[in-house]
Protein backbone atom coordinates (compact mmCIF):
# COMPACT_ATOMS: atom_id res chain seq x y z
CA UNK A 1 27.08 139.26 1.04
CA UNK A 2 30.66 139.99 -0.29
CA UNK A 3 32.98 142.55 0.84
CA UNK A 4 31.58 145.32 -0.61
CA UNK A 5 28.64 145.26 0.94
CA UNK A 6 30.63 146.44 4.37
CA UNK A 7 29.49 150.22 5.09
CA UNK A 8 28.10 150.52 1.63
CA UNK A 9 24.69 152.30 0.99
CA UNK A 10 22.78 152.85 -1.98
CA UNK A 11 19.70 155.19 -2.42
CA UNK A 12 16.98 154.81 -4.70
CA UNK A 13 15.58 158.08 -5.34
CA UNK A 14 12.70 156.79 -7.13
CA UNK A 15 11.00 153.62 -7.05
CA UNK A 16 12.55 150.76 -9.60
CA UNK A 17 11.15 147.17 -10.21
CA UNK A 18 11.53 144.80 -7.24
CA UNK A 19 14.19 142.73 -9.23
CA UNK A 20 16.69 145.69 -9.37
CA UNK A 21 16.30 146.22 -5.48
CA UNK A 22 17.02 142.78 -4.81
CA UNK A 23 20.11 142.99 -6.44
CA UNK A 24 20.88 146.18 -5.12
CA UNK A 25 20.13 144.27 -1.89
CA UNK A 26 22.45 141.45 -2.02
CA UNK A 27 25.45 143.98 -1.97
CA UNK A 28 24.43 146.16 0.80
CA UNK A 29 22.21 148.85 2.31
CA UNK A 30 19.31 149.75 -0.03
CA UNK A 31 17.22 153.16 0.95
CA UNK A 32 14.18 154.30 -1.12
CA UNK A 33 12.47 156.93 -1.34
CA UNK A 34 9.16 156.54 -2.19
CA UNK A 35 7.21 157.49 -5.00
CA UNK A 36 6.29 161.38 -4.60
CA UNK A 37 9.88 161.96 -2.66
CA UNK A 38 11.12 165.37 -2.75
CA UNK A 39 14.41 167.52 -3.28
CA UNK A 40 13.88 167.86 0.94
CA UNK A 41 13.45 164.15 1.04
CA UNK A 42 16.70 163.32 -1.37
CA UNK A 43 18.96 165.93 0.77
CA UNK A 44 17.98 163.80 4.38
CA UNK A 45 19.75 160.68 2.84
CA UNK A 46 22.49 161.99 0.74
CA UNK A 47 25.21 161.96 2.81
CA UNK A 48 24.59 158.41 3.52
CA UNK A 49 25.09 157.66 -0.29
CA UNK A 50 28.06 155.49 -2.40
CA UNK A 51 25.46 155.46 -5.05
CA UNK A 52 22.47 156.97 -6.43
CA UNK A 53 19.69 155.51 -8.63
CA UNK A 54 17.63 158.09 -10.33
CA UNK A 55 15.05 158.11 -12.27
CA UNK A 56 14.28 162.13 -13.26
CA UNK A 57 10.93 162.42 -10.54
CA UNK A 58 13.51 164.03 -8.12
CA UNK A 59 16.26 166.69 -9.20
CA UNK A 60 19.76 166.20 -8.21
CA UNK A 61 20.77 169.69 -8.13
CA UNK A 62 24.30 170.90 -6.89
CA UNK A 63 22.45 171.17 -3.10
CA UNK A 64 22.31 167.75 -3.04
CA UNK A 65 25.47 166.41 -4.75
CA UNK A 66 27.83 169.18 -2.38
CA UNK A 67 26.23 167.31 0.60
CA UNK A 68 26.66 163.99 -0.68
CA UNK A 69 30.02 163.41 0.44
CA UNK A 70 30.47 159.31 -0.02
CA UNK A 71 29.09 159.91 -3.42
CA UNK A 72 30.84 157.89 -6.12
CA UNK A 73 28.15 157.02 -8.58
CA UNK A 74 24.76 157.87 -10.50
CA UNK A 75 22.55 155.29 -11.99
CA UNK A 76 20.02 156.46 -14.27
CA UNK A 77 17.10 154.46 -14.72
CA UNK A 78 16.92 155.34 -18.41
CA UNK A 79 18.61 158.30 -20.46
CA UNK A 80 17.65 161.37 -20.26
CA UNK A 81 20.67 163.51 -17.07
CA UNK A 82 19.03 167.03 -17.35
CA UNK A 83 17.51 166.84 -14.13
CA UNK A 84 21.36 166.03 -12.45
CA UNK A 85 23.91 169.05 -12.26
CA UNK A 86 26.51 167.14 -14.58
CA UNK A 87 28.95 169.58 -14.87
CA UNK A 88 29.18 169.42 -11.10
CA UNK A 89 29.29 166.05 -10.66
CA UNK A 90 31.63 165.39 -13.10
CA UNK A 91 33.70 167.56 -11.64
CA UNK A 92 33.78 165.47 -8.42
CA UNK A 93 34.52 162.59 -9.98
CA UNK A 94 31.52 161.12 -9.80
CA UNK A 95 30.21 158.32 -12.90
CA UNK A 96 27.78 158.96 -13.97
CA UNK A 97 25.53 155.33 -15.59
CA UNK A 98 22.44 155.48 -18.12
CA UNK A 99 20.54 152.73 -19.61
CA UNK A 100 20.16 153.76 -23.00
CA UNK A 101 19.50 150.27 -24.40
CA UNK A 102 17.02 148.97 -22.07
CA UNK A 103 14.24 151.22 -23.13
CA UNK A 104 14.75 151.83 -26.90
CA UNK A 105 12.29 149.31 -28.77
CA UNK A 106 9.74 150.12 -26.03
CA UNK A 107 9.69 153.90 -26.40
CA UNK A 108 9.91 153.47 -29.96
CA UNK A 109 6.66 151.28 -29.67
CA UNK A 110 4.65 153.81 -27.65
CA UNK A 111 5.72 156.63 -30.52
CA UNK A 112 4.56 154.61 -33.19
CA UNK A 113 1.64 154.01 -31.19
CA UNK A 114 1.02 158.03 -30.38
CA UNK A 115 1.52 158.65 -33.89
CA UNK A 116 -1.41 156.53 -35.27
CA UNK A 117 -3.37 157.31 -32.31
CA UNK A 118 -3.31 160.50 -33.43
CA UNK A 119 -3.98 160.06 -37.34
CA UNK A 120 -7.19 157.98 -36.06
CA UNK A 121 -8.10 160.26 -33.41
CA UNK A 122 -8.96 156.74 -31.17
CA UNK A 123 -8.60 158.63 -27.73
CA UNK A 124 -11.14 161.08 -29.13
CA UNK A 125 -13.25 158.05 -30.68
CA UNK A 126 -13.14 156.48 -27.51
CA UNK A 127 -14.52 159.51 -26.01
CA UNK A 128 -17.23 159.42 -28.37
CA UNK A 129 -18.45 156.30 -28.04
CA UNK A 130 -18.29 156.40 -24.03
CA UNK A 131 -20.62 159.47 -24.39
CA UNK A 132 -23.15 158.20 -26.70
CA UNK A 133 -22.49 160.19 -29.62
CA UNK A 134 -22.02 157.24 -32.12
CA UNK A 135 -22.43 159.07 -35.02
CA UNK A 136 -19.23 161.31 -35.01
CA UNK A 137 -17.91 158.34 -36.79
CA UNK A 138 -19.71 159.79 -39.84
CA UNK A 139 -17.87 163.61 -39.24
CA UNK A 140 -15.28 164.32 -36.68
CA UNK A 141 -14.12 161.14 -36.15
CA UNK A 142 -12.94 160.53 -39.54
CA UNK A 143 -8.50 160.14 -39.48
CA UNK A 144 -6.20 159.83 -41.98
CA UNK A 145 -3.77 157.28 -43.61
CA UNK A 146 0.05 157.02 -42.09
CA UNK A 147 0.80 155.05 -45.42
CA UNK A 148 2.12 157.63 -48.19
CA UNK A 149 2.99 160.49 -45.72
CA UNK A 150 5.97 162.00 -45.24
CA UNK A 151 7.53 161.75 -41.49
CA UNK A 152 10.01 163.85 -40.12
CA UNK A 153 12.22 162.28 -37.67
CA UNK A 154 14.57 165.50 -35.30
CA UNK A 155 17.10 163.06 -33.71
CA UNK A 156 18.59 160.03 -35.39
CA UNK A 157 20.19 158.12 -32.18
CA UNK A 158 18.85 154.91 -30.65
CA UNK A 159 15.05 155.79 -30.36
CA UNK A 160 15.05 157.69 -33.61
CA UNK A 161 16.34 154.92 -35.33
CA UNK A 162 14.28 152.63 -33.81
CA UNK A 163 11.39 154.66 -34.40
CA UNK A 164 12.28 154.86 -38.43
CA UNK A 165 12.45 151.05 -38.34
CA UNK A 166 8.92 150.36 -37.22
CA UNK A 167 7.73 153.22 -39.81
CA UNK A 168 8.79 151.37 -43.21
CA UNK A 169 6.44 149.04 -42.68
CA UNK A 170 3.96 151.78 -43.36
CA UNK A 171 5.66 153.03 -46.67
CA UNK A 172 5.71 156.19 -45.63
CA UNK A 173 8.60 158.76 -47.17
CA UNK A 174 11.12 159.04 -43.66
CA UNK A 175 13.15 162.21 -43.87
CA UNK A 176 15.32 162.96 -40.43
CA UNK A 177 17.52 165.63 -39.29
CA UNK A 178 20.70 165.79 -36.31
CA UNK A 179 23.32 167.64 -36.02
CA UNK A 180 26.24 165.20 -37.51
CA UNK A 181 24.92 163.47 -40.96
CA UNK A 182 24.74 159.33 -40.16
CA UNK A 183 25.29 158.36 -43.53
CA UNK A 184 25.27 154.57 -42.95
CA UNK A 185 22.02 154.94 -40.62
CA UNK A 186 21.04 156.31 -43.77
CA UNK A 187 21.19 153.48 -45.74
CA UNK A 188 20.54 151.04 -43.74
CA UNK A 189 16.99 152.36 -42.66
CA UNK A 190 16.26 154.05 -45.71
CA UNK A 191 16.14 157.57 -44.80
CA UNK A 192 16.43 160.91 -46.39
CA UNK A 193 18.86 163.49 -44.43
CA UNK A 194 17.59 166.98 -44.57
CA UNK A 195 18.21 170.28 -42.81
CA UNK A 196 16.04 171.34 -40.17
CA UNK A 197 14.05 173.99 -41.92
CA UNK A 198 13.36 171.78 -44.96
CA UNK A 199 12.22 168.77 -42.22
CA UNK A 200 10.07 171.61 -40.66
CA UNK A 201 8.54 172.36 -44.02
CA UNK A 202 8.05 169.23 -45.86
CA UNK A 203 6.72 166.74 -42.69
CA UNK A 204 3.25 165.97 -42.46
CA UNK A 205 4.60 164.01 -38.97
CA UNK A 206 6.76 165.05 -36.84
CA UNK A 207 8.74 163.04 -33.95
CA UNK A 208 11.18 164.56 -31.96
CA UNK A 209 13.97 162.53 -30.44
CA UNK A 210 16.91 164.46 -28.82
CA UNK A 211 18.12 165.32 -25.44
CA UNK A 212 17.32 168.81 -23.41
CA UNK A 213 20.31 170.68 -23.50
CA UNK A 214 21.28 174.20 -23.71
CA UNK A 215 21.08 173.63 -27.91
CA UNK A 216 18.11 171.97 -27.93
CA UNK A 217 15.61 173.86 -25.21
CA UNK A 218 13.08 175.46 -27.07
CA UNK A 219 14.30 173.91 -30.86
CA UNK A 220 10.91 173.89 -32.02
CA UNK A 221 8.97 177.43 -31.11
CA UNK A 222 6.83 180.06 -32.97
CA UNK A 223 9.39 180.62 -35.77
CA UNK A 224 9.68 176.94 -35.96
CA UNK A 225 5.54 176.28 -36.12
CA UNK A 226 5.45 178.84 -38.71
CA UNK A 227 7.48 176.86 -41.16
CA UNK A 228 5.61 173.68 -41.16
CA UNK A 229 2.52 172.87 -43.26
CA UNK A 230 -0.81 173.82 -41.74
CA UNK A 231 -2.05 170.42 -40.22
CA UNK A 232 0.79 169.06 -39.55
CA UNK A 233 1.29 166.20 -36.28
CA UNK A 234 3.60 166.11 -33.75
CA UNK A 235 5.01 163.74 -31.51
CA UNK A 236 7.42 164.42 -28.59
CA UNK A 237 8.88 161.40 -26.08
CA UNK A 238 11.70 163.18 -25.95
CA UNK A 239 12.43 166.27 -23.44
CA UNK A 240 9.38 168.74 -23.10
CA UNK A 241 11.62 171.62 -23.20
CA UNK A 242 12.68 171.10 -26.60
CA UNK A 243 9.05 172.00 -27.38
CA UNK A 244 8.25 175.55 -26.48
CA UNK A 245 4.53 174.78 -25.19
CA UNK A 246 3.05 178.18 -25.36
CA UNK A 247 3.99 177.87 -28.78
CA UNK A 248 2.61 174.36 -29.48
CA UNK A 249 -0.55 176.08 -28.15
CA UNK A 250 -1.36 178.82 -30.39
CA UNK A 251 -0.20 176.34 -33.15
CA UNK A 252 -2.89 173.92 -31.67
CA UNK A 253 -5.82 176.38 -31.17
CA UNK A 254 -5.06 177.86 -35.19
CA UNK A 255 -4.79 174.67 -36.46
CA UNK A 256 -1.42 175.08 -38.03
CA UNK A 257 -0.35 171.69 -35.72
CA UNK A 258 -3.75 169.25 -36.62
CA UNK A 259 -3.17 167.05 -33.42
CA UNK A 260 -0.14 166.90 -31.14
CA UNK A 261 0.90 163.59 -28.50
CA UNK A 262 3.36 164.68 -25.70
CA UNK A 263 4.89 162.20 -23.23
CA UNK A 264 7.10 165.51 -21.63
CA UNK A 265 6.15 168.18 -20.44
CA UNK A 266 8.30 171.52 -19.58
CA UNK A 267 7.11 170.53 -16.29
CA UNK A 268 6.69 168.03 -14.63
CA UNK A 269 4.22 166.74 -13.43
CA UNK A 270 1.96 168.73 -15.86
CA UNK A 271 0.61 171.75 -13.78
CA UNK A 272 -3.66 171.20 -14.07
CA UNK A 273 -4.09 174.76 -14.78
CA UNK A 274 -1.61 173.86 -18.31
CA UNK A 275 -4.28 175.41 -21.01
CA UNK A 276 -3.07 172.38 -22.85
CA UNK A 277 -5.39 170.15 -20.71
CA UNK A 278 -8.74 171.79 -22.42
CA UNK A 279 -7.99 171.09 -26.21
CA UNK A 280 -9.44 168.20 -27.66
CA UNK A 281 -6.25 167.80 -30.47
CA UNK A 282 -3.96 166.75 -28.03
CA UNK A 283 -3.18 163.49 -26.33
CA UNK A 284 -1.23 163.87 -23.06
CA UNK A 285 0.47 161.07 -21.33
CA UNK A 286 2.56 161.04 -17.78
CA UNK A 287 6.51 160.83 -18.97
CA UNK A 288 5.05 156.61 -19.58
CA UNK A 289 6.88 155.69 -23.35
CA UNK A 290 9.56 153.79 -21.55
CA UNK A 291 6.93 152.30 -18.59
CA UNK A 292 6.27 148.86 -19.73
CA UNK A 293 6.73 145.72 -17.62
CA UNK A 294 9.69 144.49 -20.06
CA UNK A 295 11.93 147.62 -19.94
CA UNK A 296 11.07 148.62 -16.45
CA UNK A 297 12.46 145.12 -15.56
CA UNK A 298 15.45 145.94 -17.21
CA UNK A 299 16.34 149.23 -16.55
CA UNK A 300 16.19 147.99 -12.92
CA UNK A 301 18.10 145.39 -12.96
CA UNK A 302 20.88 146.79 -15.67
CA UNK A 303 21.48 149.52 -13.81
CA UNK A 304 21.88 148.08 -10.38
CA UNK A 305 24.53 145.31 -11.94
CA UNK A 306 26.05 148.29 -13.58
CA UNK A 307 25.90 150.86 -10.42
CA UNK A 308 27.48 147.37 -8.48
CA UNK A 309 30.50 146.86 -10.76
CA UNK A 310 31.21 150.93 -11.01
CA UNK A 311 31.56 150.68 -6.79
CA UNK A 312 33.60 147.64 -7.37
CA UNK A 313 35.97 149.20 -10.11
CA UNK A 314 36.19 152.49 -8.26
């Protein structure tokens, strides 16, 4: 154990892979929560804190961060900071760490894998079959091709472009929107920049990839739904705020949105009275796009190298 390890504590707010820990372990004191841990849980521990690995399951509101007085750094298993007061911690100095590329090609899988799931209806098939009904192959169970459709992409970083990557092979017609125009993005995954509105309007699929912030809550709501062609899909393994969900609904239950797949919720975990649980056109999944074995492995362990040399360089 080297120097650093004297007096210095790290807490795990949610639980990581077992290789992360162990490195986390070599340099000092390690404290997880476990999995279920609350804000009540989080404030016991955080004055004991250099560091901070976070996941999202637990907010790190400015209760916490005011009372964690040794605090010098956040780790973020994964991207997404909306559930830490950043403007806060920023302000105290604290660095804040994210492990953007650990989790790309594996969230971009699980997208690609939502959207044909829900072209080919195979949750609902699988439904079928389990409940003898056999011959729905013949009606309801009939999809439709990816190959030839047009896909809207909202959010051209990492994942996006990931995402657009796995789609050529389809031949499909990729069209994306964000905010600043990526024009060598463009031509180097053969995509189509177009505003929002016209995205809205021409998509037949629809995959959202941005961050929540204050720009982006609610981007895609009842005026929003109203623009897009009746039938369309959508896809979000984003942020579930960016989706307003009463929205989504009534889109849902008129048919304007065919089928929708959402990894994110508004809130999480998603409340069993959500009125999205009883429609059949939906696939739900729990906040899992970036939850395989690979890229849990090395979100761990990148982030605990990377939480280790921020305490060292600090």
């Amino acid at each position: 154990m080297n120097s650093l390890a004297k007096g210095l504590t790290i807490v795990v707010v949610d639980p990581i892979h077992k290789d992360g820990i162990e490195i986390l372990q070599e340099h000092g004191k390690v404290i997880q929560l476990p999995a279920g841990a609350t804000l009540k849980d989080l404030l016991a521990v955080a004055d004991k804190a250099e560091a901070f690995i976070t996941r999202g399951f637990v907010r790190i509101p400015k209760t916490v961060l005011k009372k964690a007085n040794r605090l010098r750094v956040i780790g973020v298993h994964g991207v997404g900071v909306d559930h830490i007061d950043i403007d806060f911690a920023l302000k105290k100095g604290i660095k804040i760490i994210r492990t953007p590329e650990a989790l790309t090609d594996t969230v971009a899988e699980f997208t690609v894998a939502l959207i044909l799931s829900l072209l080919r209806k195979i949750p609902t098939a699988d439904t079928a079959v389990r409940g003898g009904h056999w011959d729905k192959k013949f009606s309801s169970l009939v999809g439709v091709d990816l190959k030839g459709k047009t896909v809207g992409i909202i959010g051209l970083g990492r994942i996006g472009s990931a995402v657009a990557k796995r789609l050529k092979a389809f031949d499909v017609n990729l069209v994306y929107y964000k905010r600043v125009r990526d024009l060598q993005l463009e031509k180097q995954l053969g995509v189509r920049y177009v505003k929002l509105k016209q995205l809205l309007k021409k998509s037949d699929v629809i995959s959202v990839h941005v961050p929540l912030t204050a720009k982006t809550f609610h981007m895609i709501s009842r005026d929003e739904f109203s623009l897009m062609k009746k039938g369309v899909y959508i896809v979000n393994t984003s942020r579930g705020a960016v989706i307003d969900e009463k929205a989504l609904y009534e889109a849902l239950v008129s048919g304007k949105v065919s089928r929708a797949a959402l990894d994110v919720f508004e809130s999480e975990p998603l409340n069993s009275a959500s009125p999205l649980i009883g429609l059949e056109n939906v696939i739900l999944t729990p906040h899992l796009a970036a939850s395989s074995e690979e890229a849990l492995k090395r979100m761990a362990t990148t982030v605990a190298k990377e939480v280790i040399g921020a305490l060292r360089s600090l």
